[in-house]
PDB file of N, CA and C in Angstrom:
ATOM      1  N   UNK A   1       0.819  -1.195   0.000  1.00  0.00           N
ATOM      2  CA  UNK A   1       0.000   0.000   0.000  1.00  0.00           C
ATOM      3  C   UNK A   1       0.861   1.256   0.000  1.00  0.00           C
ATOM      4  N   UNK A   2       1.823   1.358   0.967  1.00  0.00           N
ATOM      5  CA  UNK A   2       2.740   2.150   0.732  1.00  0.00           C
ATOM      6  C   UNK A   2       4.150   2.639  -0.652  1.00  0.00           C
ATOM      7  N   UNK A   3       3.872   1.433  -1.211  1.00  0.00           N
ATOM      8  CA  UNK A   3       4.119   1.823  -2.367  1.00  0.00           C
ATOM      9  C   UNK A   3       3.677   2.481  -3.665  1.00  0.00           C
ATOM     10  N   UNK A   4       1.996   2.276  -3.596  1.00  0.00           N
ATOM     11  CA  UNK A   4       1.576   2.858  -4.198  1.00  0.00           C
ATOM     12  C   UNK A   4       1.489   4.131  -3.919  1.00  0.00           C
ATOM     13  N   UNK A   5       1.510   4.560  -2.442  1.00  0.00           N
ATOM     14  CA  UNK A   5       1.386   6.263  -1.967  1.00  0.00           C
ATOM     15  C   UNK A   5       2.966   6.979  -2.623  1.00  0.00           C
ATOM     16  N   UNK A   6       4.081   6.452  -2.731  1.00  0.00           N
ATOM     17  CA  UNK A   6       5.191   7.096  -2.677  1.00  0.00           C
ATOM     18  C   UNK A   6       5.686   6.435  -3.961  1.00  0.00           C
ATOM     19  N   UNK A   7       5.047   6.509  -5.217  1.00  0.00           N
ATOM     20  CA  UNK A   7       4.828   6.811  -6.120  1.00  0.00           C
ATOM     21  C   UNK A   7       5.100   7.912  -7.042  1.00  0.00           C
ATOM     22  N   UNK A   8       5.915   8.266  -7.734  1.00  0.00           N
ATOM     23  CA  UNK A   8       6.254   9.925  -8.340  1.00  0.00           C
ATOM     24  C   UNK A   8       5.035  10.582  -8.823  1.00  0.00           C
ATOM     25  N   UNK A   9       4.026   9.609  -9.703  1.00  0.00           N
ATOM     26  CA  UNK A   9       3.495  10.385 -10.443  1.00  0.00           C
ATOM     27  C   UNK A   9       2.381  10.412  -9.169  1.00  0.00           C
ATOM     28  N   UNK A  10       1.573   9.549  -8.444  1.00  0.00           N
ATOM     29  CA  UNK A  10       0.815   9.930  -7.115  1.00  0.00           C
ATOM     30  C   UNK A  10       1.290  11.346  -6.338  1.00  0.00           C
ATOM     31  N   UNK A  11       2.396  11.370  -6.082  1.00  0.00           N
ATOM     32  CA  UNK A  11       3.020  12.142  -4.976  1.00  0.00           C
ATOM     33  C   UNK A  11       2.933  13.968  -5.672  1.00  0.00           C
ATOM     34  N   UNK A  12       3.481  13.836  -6.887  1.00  0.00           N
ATOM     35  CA  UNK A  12       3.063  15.046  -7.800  1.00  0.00           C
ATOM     36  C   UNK A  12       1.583  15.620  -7.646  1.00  0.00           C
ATOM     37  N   UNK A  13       0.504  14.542  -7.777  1.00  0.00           N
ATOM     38  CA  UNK A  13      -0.984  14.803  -8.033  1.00  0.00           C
ATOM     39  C   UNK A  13      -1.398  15.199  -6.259  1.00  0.00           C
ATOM     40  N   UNK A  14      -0.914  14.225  -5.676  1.00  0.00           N
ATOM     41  CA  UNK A  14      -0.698  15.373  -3.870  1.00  0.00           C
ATOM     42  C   UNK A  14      -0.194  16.291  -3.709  1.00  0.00           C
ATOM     43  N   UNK A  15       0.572  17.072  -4.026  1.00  0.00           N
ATOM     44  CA  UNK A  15       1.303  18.319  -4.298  1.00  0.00           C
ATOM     45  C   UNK A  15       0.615  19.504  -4.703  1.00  0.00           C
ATOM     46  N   UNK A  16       0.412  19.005  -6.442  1.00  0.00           N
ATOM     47  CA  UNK A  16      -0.951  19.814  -6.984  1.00  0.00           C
ATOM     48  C   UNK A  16      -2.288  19.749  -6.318  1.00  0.00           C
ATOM     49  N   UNK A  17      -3.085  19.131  -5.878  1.00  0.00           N
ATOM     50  CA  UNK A  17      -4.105  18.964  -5.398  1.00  0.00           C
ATOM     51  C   UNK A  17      -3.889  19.900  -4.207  1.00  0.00           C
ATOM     52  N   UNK A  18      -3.054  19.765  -2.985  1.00  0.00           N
ATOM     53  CA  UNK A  18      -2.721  20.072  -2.279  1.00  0.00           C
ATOM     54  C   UNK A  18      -2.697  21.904  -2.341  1.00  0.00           C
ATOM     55  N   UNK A  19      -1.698  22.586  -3.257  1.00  0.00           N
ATOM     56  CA  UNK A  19      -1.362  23.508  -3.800  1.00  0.00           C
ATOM     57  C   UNK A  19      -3.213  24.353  -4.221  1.00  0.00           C
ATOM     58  N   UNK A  20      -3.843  23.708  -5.067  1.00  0.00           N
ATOM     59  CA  UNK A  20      -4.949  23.880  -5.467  1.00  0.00           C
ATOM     60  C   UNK A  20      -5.974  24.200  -4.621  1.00  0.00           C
ATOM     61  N   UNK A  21      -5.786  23.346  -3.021  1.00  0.00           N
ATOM     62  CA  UNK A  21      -7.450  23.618  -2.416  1.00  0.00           C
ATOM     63  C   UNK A  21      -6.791  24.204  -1.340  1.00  0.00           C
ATOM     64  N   UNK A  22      -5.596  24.551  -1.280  1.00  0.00           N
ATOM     65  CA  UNK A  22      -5.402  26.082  -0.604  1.00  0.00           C
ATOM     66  C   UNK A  22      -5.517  26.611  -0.950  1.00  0.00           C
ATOM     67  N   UNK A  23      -5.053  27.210  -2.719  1.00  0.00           N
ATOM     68  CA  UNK A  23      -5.200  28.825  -3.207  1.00  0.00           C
ATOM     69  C   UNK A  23      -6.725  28.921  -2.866  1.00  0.00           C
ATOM     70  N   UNK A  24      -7.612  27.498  -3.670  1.00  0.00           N
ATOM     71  CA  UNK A  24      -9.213  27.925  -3.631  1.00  0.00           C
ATOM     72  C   UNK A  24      -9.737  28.499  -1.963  1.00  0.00           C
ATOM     73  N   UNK A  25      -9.275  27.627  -1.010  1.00  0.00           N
ATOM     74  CA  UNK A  25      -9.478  27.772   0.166  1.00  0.00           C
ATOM     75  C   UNK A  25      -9.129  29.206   0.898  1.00  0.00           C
ATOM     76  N   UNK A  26      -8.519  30.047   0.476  1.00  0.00           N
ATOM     77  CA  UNK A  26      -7.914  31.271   0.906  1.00  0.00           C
ATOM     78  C   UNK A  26      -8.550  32.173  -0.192  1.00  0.00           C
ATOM     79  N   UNK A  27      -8.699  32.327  -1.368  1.00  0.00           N
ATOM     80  CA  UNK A  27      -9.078  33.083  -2.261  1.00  0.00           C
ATOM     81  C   UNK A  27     -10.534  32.288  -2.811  1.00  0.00           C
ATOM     82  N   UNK A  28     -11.162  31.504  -2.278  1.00  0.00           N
ATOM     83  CA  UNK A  28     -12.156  31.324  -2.843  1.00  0.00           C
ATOM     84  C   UNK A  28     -13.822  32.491  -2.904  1.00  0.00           C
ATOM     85  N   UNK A  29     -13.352  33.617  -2.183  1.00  0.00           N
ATOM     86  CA  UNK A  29     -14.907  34.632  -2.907  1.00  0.00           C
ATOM     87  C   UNK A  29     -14.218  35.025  -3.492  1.00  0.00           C
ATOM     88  N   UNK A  30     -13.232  35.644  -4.117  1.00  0.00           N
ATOM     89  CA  UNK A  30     -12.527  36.304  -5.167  1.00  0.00           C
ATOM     90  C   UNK A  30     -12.382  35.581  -6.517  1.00  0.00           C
ATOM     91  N   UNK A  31     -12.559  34.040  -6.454  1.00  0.00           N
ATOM     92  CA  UNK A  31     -12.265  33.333  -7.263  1.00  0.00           C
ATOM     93  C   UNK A  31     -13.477  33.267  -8.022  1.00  0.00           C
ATOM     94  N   UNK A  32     -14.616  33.289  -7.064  1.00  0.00           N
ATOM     95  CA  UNK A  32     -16.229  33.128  -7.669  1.00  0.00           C
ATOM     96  C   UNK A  32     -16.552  34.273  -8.158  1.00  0.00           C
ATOM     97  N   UNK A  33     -15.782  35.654  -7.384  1.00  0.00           N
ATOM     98  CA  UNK A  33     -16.714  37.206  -8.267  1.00  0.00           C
ATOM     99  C   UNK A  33     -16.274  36.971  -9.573  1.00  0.00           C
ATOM    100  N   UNK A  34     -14.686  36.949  -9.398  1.00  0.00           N
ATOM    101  CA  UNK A  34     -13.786  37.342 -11.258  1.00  0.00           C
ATOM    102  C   UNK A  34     -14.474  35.916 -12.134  1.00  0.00           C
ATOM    103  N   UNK A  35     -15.176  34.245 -11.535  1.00  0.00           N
ATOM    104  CA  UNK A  35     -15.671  33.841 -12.698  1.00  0.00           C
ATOM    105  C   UNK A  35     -17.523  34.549 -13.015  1.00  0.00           C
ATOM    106  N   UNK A  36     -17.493  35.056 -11.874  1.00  0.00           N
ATOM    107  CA  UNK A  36     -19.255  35.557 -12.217  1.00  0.00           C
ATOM    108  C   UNK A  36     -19.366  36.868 -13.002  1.00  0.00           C
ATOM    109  N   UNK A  37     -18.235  37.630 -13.125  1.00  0.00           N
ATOM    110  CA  UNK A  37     -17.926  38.955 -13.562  1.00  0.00           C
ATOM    111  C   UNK A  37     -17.642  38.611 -15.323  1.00  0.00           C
ATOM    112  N   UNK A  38     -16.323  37.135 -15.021  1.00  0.00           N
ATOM    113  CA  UNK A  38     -16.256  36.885 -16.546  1.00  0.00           C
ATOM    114  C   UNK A  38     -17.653  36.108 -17.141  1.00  0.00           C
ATOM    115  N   UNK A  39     -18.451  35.719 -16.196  1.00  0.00           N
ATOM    116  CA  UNK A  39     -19.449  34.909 -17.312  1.00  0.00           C
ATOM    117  C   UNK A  39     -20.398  36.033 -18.050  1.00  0.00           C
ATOM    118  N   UNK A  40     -20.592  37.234 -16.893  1.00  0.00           N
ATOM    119  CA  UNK A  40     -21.483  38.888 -17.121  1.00  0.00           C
ATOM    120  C   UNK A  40     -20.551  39.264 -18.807  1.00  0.00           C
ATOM    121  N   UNK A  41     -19.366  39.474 -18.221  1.00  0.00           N
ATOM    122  CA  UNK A  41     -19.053  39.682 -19.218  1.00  0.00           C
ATOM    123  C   UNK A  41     -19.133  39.108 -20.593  1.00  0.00           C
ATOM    124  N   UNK A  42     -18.790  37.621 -20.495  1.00  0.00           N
ATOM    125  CA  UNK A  42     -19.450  36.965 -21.760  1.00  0.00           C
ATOM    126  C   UNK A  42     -20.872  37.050 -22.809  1.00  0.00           C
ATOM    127  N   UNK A  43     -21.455  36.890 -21.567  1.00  0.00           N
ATOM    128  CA  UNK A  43     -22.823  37.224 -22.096  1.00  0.00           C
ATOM    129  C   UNK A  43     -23.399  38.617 -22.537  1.00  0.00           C
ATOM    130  N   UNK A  44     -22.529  39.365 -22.368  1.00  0.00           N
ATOM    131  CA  UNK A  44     -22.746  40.944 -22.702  1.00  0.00           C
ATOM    132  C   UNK A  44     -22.450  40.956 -23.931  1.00  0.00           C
ATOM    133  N   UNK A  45     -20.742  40.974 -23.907  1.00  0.00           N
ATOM    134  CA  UNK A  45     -20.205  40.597 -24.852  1.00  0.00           C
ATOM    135  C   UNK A  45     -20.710  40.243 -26.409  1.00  0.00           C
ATOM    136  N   UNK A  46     -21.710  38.652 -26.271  1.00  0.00           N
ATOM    137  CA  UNK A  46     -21.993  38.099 -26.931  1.00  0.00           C
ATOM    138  C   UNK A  46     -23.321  38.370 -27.385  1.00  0.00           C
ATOM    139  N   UNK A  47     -24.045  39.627 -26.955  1.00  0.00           N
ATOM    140  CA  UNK A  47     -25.723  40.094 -27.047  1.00  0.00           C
ATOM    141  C   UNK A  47     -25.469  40.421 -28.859  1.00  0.00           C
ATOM    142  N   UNK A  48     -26.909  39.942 -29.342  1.00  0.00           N
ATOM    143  CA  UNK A  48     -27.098  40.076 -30.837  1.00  0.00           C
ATOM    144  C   UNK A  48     -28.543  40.796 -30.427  1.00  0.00           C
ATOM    145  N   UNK A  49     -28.924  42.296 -30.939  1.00  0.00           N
ATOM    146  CA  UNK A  49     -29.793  42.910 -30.865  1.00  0.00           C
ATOM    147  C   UNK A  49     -31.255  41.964 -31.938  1.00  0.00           C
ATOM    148  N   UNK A  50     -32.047  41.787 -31.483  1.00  0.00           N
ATOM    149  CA  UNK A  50     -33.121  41.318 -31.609  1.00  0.00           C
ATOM    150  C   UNK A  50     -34.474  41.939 -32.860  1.00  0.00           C
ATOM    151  N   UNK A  51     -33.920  43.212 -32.364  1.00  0.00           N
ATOM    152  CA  UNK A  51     -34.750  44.429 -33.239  1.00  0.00           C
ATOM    153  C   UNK A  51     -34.411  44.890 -34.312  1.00  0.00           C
ATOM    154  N   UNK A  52     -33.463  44.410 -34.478  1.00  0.00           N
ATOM    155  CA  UNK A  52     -31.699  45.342 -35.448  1.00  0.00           C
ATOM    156  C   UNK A  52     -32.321  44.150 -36.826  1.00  0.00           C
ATOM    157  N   UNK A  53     -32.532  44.623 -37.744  1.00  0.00           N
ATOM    158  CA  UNK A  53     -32.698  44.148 -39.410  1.00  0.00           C
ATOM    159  C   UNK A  53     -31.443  43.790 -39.921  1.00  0.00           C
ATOM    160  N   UNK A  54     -30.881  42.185 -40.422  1.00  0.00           N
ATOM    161  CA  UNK A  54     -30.055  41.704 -40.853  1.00  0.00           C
ATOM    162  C   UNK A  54     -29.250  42.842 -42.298  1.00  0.00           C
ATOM    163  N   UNK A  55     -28.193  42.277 -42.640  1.00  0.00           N
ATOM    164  CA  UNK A  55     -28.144  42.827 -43.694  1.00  0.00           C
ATOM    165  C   UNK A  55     -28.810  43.071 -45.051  1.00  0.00           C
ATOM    166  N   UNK A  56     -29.078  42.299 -45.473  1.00  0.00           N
ATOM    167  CA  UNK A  56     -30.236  41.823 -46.663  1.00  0.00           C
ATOM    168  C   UNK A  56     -31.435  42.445 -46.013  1.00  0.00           C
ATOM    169  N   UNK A  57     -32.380  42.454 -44.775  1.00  0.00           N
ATOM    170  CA  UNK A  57     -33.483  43.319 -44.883  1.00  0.00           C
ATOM    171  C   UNK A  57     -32.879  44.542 -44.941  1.00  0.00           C
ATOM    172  N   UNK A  58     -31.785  44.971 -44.963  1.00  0.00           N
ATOM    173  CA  UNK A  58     -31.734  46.583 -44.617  1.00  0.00           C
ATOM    174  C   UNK A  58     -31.439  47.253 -46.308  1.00  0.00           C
ATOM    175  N   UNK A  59     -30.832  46.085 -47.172  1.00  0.00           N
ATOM    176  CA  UNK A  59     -30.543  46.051 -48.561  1.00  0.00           C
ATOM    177  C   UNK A  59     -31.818  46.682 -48.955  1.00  0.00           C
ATOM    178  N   UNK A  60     -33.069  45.763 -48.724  1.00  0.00           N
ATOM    179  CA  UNK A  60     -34.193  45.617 -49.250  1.00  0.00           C
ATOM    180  C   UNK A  60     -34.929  47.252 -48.588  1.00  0.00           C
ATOM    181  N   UNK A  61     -34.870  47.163 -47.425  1.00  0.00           N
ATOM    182  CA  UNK A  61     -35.548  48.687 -47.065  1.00  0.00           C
ATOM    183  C   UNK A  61     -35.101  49.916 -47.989  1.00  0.00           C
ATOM    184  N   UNK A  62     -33.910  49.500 -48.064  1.00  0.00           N
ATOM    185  CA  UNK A  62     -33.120  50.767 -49.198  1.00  0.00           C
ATOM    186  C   UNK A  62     -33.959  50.823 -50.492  1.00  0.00           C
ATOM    187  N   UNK A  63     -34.177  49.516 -50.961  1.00  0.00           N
ATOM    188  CA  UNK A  63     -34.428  49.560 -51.998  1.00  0.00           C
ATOM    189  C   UNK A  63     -35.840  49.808 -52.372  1.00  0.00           C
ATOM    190  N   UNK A  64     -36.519  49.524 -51.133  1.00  0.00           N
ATOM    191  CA  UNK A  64     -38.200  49.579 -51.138  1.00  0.00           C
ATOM    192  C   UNK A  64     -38.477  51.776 -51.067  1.00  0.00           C
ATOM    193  N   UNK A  65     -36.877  52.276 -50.588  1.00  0.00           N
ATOM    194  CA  UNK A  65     -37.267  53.501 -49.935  1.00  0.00           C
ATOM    195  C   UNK A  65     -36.822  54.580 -51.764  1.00  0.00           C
ATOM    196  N   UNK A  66     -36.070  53.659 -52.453  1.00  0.00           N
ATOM    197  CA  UNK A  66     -35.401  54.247 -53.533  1.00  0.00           C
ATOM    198  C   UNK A  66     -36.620  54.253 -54.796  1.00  0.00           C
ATOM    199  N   UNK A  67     -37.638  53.547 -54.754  1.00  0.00           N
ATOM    200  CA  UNK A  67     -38.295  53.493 -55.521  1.00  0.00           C
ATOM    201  C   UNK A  67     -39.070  54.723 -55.851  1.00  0.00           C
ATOM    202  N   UNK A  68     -39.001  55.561 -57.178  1.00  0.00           N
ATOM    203  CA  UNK A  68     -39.534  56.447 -57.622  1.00  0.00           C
ATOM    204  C   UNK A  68     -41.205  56.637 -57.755  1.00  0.00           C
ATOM    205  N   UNK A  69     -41.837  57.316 -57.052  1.00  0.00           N
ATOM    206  CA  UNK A  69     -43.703  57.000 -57.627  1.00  0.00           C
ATOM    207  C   UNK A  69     -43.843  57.212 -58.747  1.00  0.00           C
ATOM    208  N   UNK A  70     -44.632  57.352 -59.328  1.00  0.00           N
ATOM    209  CA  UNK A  70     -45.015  57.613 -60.515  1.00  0.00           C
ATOM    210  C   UNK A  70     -45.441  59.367 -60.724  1.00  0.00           C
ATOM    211  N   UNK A  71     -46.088  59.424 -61.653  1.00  0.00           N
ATOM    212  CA  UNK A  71     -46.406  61.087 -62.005  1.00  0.00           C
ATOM    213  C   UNK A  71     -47.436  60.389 -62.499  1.00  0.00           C
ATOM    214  N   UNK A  72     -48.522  60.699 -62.151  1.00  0.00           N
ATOM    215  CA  UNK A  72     -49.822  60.719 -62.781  1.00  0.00           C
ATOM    216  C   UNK A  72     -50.627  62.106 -63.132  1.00  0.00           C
ATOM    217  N   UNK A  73     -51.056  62.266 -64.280  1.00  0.00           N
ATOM    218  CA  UNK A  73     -51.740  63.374 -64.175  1.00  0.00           C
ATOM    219  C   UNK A  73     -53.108  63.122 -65.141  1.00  0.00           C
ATOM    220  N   UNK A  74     -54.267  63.324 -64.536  1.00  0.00           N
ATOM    221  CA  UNK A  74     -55.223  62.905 -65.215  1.00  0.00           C
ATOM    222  C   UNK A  74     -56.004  64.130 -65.796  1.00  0.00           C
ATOM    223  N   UNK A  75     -56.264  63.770 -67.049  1.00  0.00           N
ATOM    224  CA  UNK A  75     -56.854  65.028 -67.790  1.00  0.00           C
ATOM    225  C   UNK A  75     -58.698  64.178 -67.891  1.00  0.00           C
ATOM    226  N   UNK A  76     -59.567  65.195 -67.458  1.00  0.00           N
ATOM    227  CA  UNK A  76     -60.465  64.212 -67.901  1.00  0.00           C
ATOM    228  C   UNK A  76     -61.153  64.526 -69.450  1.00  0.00           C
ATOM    229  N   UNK A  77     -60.759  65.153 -69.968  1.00  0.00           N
ATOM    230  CA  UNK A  77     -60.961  64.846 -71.874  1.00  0.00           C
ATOM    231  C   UNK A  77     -60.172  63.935 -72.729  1.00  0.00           C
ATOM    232  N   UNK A  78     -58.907  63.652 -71.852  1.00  0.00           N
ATOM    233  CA  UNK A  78     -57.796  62.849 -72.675  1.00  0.00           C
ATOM    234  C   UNK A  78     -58.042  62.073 -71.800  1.00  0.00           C
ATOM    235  N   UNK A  79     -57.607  61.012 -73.091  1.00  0.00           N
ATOM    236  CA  UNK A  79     -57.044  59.518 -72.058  1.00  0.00           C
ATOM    237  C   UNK A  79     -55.417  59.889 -72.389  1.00  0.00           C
ATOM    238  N   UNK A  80     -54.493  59.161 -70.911  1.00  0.00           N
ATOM    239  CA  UNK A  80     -53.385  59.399 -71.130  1.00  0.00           C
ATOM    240  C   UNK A  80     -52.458  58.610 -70.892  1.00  0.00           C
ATOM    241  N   UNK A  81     -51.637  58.570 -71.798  1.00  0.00           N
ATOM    242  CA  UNK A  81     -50.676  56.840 -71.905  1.00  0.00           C
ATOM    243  C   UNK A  81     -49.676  57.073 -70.929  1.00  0.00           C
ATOM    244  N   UNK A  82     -49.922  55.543 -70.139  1.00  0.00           N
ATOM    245  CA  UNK A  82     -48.910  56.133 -69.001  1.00  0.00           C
ATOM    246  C   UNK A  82     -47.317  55.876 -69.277  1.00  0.00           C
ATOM    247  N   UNK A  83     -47.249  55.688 -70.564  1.00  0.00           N
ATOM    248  CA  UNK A  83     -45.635  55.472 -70.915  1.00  0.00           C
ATOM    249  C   UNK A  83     -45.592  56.930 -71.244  1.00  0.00           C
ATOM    250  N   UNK A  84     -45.980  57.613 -71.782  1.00  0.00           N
ATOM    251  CA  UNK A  84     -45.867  59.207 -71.760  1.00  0.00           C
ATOM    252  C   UNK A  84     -45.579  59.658 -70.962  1.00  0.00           C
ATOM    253  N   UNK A  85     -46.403  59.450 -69.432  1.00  0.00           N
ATOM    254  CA  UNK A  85     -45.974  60.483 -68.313  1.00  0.00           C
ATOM    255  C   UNK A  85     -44.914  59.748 -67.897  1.00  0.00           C
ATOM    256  N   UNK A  86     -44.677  58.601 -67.848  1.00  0.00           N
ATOM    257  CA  UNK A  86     -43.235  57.674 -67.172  1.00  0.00           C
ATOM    258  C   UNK A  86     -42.166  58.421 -68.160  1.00  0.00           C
ATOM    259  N   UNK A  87     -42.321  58.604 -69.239  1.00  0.00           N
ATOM    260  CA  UNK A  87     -41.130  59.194 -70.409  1.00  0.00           C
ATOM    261  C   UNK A  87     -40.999  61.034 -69.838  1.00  0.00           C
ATOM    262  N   UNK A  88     -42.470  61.596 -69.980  1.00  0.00           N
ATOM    263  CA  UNK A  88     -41.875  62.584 -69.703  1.00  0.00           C
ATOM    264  C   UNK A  88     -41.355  62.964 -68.128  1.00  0.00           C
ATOM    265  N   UNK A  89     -41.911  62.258 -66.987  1.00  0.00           N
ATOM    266  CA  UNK A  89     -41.190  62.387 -65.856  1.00  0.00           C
ATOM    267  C   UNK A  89     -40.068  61.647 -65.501  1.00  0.00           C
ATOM    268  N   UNK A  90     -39.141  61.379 -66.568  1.00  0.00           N
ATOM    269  CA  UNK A  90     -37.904  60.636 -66.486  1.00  0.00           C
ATOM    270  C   UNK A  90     -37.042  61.622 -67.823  1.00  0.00           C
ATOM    271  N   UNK A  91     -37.578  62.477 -68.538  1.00  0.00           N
ATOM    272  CA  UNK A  91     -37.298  63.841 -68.854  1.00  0.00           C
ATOM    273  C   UNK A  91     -37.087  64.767 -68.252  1.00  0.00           C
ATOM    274  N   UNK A  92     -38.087  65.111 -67.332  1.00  0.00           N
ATOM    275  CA  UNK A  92     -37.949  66.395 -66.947  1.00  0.00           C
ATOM    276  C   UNK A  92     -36.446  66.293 -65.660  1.00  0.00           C
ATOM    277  N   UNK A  93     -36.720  64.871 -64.984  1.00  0.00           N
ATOM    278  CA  UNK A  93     -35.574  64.596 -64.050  1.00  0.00           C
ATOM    279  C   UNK A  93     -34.122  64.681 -64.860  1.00  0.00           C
ATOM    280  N   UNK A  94     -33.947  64.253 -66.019  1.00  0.00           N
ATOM    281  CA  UNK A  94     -32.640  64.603 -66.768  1.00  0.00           C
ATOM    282  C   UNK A  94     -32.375  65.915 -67.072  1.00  0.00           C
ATOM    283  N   UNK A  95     -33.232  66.918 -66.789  1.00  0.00           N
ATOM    284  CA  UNK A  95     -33.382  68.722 -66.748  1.00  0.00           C
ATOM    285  C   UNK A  95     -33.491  69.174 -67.892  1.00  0.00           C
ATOM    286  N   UNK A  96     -34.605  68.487 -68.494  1.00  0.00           N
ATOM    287  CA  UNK A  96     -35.064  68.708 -69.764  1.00  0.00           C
ATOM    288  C   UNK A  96     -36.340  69.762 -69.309  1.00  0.00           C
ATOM    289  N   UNK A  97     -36.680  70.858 -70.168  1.00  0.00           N
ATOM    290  CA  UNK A  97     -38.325  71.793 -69.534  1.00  0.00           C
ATOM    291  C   UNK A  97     -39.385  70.498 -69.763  1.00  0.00           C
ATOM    292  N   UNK A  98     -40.325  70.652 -69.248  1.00  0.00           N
ATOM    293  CA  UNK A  98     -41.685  69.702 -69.504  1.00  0.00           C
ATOM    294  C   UNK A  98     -41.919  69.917 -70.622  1.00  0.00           C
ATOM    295  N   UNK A  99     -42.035  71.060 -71.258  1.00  0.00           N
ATOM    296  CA  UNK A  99     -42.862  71.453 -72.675  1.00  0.00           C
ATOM    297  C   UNK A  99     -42.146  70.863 -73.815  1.00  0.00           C
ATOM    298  N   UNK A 100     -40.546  71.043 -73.535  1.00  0.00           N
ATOM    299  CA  UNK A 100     -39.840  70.332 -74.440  1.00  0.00           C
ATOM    300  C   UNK A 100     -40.190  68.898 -74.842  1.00  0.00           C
ATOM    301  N   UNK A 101     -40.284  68.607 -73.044  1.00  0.00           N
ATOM    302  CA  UNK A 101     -40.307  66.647 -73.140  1.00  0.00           C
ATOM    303  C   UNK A 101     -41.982  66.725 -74.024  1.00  0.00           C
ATOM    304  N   UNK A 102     -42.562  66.933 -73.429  1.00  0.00           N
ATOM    305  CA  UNK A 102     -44.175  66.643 -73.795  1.00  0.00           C
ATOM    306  C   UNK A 102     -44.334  66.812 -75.877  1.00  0.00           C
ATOM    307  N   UNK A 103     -43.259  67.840 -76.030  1.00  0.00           N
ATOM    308  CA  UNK A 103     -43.071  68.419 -77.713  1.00  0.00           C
ATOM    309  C   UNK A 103     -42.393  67.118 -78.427  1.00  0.00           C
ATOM    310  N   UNK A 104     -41.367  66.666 -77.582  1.00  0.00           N
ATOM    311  CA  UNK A 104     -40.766  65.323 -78.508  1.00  0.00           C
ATOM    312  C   UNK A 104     -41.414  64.280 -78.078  1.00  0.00           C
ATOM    313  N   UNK A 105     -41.947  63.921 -77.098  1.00  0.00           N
ATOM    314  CA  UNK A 105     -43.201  62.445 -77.194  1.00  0.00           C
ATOM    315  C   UNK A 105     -44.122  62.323 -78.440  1.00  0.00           C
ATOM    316  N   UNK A 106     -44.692  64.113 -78.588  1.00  0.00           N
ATOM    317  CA  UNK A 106     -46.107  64.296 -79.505  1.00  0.00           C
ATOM    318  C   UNK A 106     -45.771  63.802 -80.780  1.00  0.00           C
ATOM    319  N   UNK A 107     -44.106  64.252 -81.145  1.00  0.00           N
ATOM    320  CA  UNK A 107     -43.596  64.205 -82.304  1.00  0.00           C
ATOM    321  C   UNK A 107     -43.771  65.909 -82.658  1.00  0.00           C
ATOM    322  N   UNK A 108     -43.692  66.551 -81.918  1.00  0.00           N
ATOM    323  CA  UNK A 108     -43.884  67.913 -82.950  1.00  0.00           C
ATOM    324  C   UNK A 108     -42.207  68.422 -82.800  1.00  0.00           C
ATOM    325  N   UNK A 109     -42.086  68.965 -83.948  1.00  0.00           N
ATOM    326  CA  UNK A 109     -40.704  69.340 -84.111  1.00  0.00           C
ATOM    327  C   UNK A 109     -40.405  70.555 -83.527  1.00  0.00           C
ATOM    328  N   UNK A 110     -39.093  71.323 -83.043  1.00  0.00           N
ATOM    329  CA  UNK A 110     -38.954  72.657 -82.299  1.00  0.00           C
ATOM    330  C   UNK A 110     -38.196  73.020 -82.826  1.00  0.00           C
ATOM    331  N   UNK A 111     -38.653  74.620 -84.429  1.00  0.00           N
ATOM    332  CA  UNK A 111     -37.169  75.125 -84.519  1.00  0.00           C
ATOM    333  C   UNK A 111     -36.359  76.178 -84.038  1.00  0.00           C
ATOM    334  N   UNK A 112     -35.373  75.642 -83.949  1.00  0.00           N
ATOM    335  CA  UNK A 112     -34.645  76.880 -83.532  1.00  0.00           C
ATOM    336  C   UNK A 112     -34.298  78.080 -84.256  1.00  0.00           C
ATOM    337  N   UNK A 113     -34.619  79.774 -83.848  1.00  0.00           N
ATOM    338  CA  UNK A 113     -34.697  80.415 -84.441  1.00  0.00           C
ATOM    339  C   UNK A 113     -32.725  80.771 -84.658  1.00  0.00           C
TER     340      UNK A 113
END
């Protein structure tokens, strides 16, 4: 029996062990704040906001917010083609006058004096 106690690699693991449940034994509330402080911290750390829109929805909000309305303008004697007003309100945005845009849709020619 005594041989197995006085043993190198036994006698080492008494040493350490030994070494171990004194530090814990003398520093053990200090040992429990700094792991309860590091677990706070982990979990802080590691928070993913819940409310916060991934990348791709935030792509998509952009893109839902970039979308141009339309220009409608309703005459009620004319009917009016809405590729006209899409043409001329994609004219007038290139800083063309309206009258101009509305003159080259009709086909009427403009000369210059």
């Amino acid at each position: 029996m005594l041989d197995i106690l006085f043993r190198q690699d036994v006698l080492e693991f008494i040493v350490i062990a030994g070494i171990f449940i004194t530090i814990f034994g003398l520093f053990w509330r200090i040992i429990l704040i700094g792991a309860g402080m590091l677990l706070c911290f982990t979990v802080l750390a590691n928070h993913q906001r819940t409310d916060a829109p991934t990348q791709k929805e935030e792509v998509k909000i952009i893109e839902e917010v970039n979308i141009p309305t339309p220009i409608v303008i309703q005459v009620p004697d004319k009917v009016v083609d809405p590729r006209r007003v899409e043409y001329i309100g994609d004219c007038v945005r290139y800083g063309f006058t309206r009258q101009w845009c509305e003159d080259n849709w009709d086909g009427k020619t403009v000369e210059k004096e």
